[in-house]
C-alpha atoms as a PDB file:
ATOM      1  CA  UNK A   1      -2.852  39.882 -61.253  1.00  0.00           C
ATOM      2  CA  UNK A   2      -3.575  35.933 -61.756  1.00  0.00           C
ATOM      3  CA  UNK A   3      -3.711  33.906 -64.887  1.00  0.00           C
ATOM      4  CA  UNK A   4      -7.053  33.245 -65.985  1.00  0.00           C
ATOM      5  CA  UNK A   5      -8.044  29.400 -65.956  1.00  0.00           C
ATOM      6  CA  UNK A   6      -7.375  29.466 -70.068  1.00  0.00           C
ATOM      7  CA  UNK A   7      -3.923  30.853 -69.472  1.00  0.00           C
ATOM      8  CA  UNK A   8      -3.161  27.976 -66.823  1.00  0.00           C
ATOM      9  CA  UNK A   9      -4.535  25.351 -68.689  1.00  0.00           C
ATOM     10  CA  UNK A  10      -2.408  26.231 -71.578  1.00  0.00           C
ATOM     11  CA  UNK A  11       0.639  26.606 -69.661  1.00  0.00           C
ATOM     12  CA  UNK A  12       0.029  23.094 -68.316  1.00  0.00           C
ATOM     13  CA  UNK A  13      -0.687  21.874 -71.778  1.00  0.00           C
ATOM     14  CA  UNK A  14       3.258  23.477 -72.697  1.00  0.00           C
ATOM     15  CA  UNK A  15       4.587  22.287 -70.078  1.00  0.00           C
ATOM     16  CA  UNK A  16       3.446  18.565 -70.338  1.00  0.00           C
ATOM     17  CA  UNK A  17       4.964  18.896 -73.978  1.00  0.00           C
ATOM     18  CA  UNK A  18       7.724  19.757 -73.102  1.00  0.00           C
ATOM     19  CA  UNK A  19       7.767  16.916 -70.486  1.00  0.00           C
ATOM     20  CA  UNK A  20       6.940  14.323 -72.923  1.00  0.00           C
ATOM     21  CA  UNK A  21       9.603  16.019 -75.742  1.00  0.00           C
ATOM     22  CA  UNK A  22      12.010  15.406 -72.888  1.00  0.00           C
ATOM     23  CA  UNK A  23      10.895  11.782 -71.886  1.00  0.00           C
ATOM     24  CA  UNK A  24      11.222  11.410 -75.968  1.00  0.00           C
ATOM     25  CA  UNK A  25      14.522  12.651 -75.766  1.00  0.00           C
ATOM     26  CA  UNK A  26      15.694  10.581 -72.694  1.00  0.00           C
ATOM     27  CA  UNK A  27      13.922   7.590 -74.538  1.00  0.00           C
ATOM     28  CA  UNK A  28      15.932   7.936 -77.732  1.00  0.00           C
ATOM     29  CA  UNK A  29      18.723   8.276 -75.772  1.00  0.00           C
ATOM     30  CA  UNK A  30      18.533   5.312 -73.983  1.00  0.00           C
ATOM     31  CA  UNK A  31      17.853   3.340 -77.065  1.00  0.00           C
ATOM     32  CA  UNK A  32      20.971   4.605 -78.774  1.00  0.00           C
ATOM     33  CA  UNK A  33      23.008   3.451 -75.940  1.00  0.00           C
ATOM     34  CA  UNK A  34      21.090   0.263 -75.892  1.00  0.00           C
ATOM     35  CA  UNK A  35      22.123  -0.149 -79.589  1.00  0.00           C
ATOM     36  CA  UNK A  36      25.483   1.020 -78.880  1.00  0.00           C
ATOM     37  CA  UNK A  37      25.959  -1.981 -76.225  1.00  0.00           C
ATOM     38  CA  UNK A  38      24.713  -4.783 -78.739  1.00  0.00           C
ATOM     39  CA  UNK A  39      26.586  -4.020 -81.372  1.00  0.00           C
ATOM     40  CA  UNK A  40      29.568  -3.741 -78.917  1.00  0.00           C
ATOM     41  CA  UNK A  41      28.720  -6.779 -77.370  1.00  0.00           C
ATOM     42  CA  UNK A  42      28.324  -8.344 -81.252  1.00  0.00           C
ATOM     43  CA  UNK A  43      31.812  -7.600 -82.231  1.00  0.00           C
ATOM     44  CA  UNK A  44      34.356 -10.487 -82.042  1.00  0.00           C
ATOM     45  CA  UNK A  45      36.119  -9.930 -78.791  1.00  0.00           C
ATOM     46  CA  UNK A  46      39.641  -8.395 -77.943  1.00  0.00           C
ATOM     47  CA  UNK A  47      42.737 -10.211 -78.864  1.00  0.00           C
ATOM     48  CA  UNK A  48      43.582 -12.786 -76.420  1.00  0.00           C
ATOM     49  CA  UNK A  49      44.765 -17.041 -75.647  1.00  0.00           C
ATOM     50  CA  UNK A  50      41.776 -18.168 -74.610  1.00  0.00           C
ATOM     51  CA  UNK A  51      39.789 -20.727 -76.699  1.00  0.00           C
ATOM     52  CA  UNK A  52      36.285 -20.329 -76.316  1.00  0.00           C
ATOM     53  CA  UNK A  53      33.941 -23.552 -75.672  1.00  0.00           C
ATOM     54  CA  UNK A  54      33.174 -23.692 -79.598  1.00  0.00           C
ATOM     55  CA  UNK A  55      36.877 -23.027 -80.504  1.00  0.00           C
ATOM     56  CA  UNK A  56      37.700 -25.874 -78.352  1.00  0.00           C
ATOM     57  CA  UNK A  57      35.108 -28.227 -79.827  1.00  0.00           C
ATOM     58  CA  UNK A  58      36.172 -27.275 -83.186  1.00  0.00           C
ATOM     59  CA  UNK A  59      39.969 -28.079 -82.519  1.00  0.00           C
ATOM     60  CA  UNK A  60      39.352 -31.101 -80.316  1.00  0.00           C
ATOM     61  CA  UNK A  61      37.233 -32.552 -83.577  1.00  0.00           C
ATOM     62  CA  UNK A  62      40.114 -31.911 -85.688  1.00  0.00           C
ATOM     63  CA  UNK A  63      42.664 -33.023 -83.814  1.00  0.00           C
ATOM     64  CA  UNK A  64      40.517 -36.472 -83.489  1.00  0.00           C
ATOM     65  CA  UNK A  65      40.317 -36.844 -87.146  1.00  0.00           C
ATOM     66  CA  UNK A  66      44.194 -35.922 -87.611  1.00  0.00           C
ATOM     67  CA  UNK A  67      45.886 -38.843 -85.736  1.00  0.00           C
ATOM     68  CA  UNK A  68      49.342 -37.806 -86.182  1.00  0.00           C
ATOM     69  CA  UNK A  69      48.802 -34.300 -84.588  1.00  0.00           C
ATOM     70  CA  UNK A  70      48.493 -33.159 -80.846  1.00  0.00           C
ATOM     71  CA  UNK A  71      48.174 -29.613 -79.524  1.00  0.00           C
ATOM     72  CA  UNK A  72      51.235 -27.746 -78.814  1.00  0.00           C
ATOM     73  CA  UNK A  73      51.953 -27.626 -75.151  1.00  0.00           C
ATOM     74  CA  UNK A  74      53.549 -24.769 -73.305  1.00  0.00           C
ATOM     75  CA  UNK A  75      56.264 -27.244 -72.704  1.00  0.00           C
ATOM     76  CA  UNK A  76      57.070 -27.747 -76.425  1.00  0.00           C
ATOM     77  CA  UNK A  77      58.053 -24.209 -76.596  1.00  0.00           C
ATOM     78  CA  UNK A  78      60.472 -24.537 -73.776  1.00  0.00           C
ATOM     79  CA  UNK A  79      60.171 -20.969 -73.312  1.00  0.00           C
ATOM     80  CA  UNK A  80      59.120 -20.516 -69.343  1.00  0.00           C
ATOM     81  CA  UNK A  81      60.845 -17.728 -68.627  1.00  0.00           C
ATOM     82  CA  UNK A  82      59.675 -15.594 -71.867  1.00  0.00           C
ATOM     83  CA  UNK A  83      55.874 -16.742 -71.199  1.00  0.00           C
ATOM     84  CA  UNK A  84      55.895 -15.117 -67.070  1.00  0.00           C
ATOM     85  CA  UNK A  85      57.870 -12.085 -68.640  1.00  0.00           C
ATOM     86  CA  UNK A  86      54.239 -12.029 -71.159  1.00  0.00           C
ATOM     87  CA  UNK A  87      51.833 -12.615 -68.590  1.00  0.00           C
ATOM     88  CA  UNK A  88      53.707 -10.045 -66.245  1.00  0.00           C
ATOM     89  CA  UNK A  89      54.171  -7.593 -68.852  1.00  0.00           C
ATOM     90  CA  UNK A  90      57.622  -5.880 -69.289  1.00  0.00           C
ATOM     91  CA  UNK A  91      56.779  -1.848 -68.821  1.00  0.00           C
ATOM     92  CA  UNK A  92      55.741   1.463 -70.990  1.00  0.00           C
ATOM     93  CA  UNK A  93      53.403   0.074 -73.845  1.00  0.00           C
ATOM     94  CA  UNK A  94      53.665  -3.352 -73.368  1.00  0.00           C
ATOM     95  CA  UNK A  95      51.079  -4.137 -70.959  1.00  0.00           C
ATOM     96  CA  UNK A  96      50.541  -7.754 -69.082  1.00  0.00           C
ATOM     97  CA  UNK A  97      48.730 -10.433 -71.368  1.00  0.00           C
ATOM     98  CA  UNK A  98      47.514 -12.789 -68.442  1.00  0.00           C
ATOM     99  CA  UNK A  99      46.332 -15.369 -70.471  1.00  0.00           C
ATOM    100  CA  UNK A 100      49.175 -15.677 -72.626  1.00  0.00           C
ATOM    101  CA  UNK A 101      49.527 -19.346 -74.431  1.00  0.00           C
ATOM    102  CA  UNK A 102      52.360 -18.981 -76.660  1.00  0.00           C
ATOM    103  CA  UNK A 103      50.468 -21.538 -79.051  1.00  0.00           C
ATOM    104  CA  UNK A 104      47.367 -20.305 -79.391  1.00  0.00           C
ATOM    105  CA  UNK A 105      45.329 -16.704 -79.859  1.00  0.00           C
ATOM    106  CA  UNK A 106      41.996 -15.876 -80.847  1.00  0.00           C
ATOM    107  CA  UNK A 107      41.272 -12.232 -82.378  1.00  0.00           C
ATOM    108  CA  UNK A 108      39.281 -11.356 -86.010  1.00  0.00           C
ATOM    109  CA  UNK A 109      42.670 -11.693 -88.014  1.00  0.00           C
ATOM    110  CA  UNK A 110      40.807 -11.042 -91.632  1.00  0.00           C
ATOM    111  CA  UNK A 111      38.898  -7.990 -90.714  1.00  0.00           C
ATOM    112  CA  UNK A 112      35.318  -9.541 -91.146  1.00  0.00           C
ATOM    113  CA  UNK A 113      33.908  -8.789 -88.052  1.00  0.00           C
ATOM    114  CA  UNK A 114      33.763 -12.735 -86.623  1.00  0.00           C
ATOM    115  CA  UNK A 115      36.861 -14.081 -84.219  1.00  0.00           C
ATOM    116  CA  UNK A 116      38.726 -16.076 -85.840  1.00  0.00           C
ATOM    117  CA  UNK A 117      41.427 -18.449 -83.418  1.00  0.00           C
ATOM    118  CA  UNK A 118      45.014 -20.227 -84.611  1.00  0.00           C
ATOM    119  CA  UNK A 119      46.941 -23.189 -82.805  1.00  0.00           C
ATOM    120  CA  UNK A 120      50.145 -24.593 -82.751  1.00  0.00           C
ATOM    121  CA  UNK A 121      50.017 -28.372 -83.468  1.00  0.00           C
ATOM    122  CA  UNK A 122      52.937 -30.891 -82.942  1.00  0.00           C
ATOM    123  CA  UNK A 123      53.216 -33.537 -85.983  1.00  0.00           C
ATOM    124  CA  UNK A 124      54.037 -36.623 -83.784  1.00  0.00           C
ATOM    125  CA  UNK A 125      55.614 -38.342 -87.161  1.00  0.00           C
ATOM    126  CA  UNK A 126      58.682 -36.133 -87.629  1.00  0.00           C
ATOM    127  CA  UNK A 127      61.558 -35.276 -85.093  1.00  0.00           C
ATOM    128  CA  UNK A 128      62.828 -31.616 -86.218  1.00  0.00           C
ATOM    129  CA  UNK A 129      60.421 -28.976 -87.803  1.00  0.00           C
ATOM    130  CA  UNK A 130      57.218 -30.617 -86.397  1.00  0.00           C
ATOM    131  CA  UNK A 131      55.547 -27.909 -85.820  1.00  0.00           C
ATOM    132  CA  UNK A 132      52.425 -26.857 -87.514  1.00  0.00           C
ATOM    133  CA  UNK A 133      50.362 -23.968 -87.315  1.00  0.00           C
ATOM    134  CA  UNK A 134      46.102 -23.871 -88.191  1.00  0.00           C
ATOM    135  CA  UNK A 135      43.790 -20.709 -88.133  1.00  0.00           C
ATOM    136  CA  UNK A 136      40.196 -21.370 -88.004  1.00  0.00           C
ATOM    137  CA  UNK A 137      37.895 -18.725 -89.477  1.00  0.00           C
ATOM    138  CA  UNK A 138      34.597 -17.741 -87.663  1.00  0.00           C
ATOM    139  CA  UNK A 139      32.119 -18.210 -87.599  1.00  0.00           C
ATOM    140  CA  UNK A 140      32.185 -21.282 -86.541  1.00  0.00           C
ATOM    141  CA  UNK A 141      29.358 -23.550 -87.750  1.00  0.00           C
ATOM    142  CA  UNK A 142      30.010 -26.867 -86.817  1.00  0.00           C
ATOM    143  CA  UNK A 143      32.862 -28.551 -84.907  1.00  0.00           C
ATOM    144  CA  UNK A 144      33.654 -30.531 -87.719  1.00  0.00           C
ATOM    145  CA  UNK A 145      34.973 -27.209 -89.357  1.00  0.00           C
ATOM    146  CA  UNK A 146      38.033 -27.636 -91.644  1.00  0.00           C
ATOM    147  CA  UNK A 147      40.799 -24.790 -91.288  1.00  0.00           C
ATOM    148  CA  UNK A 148      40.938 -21.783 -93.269  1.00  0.00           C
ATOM    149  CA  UNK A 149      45.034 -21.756 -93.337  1.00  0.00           C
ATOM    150  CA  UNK A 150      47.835 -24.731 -92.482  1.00  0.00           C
ATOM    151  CA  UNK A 151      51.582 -24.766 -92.911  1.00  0.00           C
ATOM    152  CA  UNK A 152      53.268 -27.408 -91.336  1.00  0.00           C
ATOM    153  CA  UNK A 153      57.172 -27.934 -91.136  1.00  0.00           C
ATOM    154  CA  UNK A 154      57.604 -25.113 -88.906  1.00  0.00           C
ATOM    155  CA  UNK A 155      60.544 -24.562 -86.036  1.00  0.00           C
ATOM    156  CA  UNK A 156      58.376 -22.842 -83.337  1.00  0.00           C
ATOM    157  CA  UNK A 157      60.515 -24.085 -80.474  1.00  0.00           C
ATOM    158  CA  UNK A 158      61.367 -20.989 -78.005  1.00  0.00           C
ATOM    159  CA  UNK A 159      58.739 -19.158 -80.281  1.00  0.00           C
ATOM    160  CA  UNK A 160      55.148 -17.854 -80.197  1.00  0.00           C
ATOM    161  CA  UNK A 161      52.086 -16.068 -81.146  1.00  0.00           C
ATOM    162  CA  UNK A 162      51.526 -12.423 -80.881  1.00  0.00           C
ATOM    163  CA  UNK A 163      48.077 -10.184 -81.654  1.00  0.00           C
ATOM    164  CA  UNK A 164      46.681  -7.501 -79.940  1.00  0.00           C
ATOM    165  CA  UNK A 165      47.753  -4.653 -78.222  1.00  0.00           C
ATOM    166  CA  UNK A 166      49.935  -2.390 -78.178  1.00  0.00           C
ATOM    167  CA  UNK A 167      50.356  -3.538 -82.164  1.00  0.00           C
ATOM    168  CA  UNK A 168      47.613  -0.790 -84.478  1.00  0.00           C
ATOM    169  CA  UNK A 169      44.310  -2.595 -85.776  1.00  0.00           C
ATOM    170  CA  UNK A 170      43.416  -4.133 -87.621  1.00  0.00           C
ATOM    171  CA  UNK A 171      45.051  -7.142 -85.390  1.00  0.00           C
ATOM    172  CA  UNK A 172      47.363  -9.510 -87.361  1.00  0.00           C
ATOM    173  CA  UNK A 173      49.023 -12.482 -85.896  1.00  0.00           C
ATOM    174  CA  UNK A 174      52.495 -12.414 -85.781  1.00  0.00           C
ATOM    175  CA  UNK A 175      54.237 -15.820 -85.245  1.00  0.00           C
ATOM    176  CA  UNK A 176      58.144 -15.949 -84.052  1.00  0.00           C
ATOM    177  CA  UNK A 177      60.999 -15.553 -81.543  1.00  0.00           C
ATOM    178  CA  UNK A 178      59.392 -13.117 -78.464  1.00  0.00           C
ATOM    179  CA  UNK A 179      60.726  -9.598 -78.704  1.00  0.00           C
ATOM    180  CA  UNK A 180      61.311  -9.772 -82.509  1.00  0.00           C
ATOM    181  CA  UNK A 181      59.521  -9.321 -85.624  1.00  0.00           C
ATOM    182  CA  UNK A 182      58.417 -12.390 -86.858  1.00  0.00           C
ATOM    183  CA  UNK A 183      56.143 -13.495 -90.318  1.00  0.00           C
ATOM    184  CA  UNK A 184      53.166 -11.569 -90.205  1.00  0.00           C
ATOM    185  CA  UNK A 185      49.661 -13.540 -91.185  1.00  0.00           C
ATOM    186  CA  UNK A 186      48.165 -11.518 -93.698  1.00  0.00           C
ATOM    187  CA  UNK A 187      44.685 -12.499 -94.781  1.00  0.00           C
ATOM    188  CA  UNK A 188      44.144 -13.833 -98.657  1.00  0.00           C
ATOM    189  CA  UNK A 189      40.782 -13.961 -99.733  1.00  0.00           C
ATOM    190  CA  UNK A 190      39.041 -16.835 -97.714  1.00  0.00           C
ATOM    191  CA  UNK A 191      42.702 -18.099 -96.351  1.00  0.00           C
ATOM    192  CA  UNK A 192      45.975 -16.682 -95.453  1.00  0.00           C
ATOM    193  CA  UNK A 193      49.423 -15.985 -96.027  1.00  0.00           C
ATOM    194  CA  UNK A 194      52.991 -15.831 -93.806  1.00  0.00           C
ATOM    195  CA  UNK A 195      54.474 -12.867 -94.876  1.00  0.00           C
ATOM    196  CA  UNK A 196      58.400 -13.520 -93.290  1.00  0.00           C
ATOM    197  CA  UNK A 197      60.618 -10.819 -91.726  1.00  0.00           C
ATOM    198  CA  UNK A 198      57.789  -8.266 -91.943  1.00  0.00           C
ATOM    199  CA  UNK A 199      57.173  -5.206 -88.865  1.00  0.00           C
ATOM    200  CA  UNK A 200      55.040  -6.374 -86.107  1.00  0.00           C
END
């Protein structure tokens, strides 16, 4: 026996809700992942070498108002053969790091949710222990940005930086001879601090 035209009108009528529940459903959905992507895409970026256009700005303005310094060179760290054996990667957990500068990295060192990058610098005024290293907090407001931590005096010849992978988050930048523990920077309220001979 057929439905009467009551009964199939409001089977339609269920049927359409339950259409537009699941178009509510899909819709939610979709904004959720939407969300999901921004606030990825939000999030200070992986650990890495790579100065971003602002980064570089913000270093290039310091370095012009701090005559005696220069930007550490992969050539002052006479290390060659240690920076192919990064970008190569050496096996098991240690993956490749491509873009591996050994002085400079970029990664959210304090935990605040804004990339933060450090630099070597080379004081041009001394001879031995001319090294100097400079982490820059984001975000970064202006070029003319001053830097959140500097020690200078440093040996970094045949030494690096290190942040990232495979080392557990949150990221801390280790600084030191490659494949050995090195100082460890530790953040310290709005600045840091080189905690020596500590675990990677």
């Amino acid at each position: 026996m057929g439905r009467s035209p009551v009964q199939l009108a409001a089977a339609s009528n269920r049927c359409q809700g339950a259409l537009g529940s699941d178009r509510t459903i899909s819709r939610a959905r979709s904004l959720a992942a939407l969300g999901l992507c921004a606030a990825l895409s939000a999030a200070p970026a992986h650990a890495g070498h790579t100065l971003g256009r602002e980064q570089q700005e913000v270093l290039s303005a310091w370095l012009t108002a701090s005559l005696d310094y220069r930007g550490a060179s992969e050539a002052d760290c006479d290390c060659a053969e240690d920076i192919q054996r990064m970008r190569a990667g050496s096996g098991g957990k240690w993956g490749a790091v491509p873009d591996y500068h050994p002085y400079r990295a970029t990664a959210d060192f304090n935990s605040d949710g804004e990339e933060d990058f450090a630099v070597v610098v080379v004081d041009r005024s001394k001879l031995g222990s001319n090294f100097a290293l400079i982490v820059f907090n984001g975000p970064l407001r202006e070029p003319s940005a001053s830097p959140a931590f500097m020690r200078s005096g440093l040996d970094l010849k045949r030494q690096g930086l290190f942040c990232g992978p495979p080392r557990p988050k949150p990221y801390r930048l280790v600084i030191g001879p490659f494949e050995s523990h090195g100082a460890l920077l530790r953040p310290h309220g709005r600045t840091y601090k080189l905690a020596w001979g500590q675990d990677d």
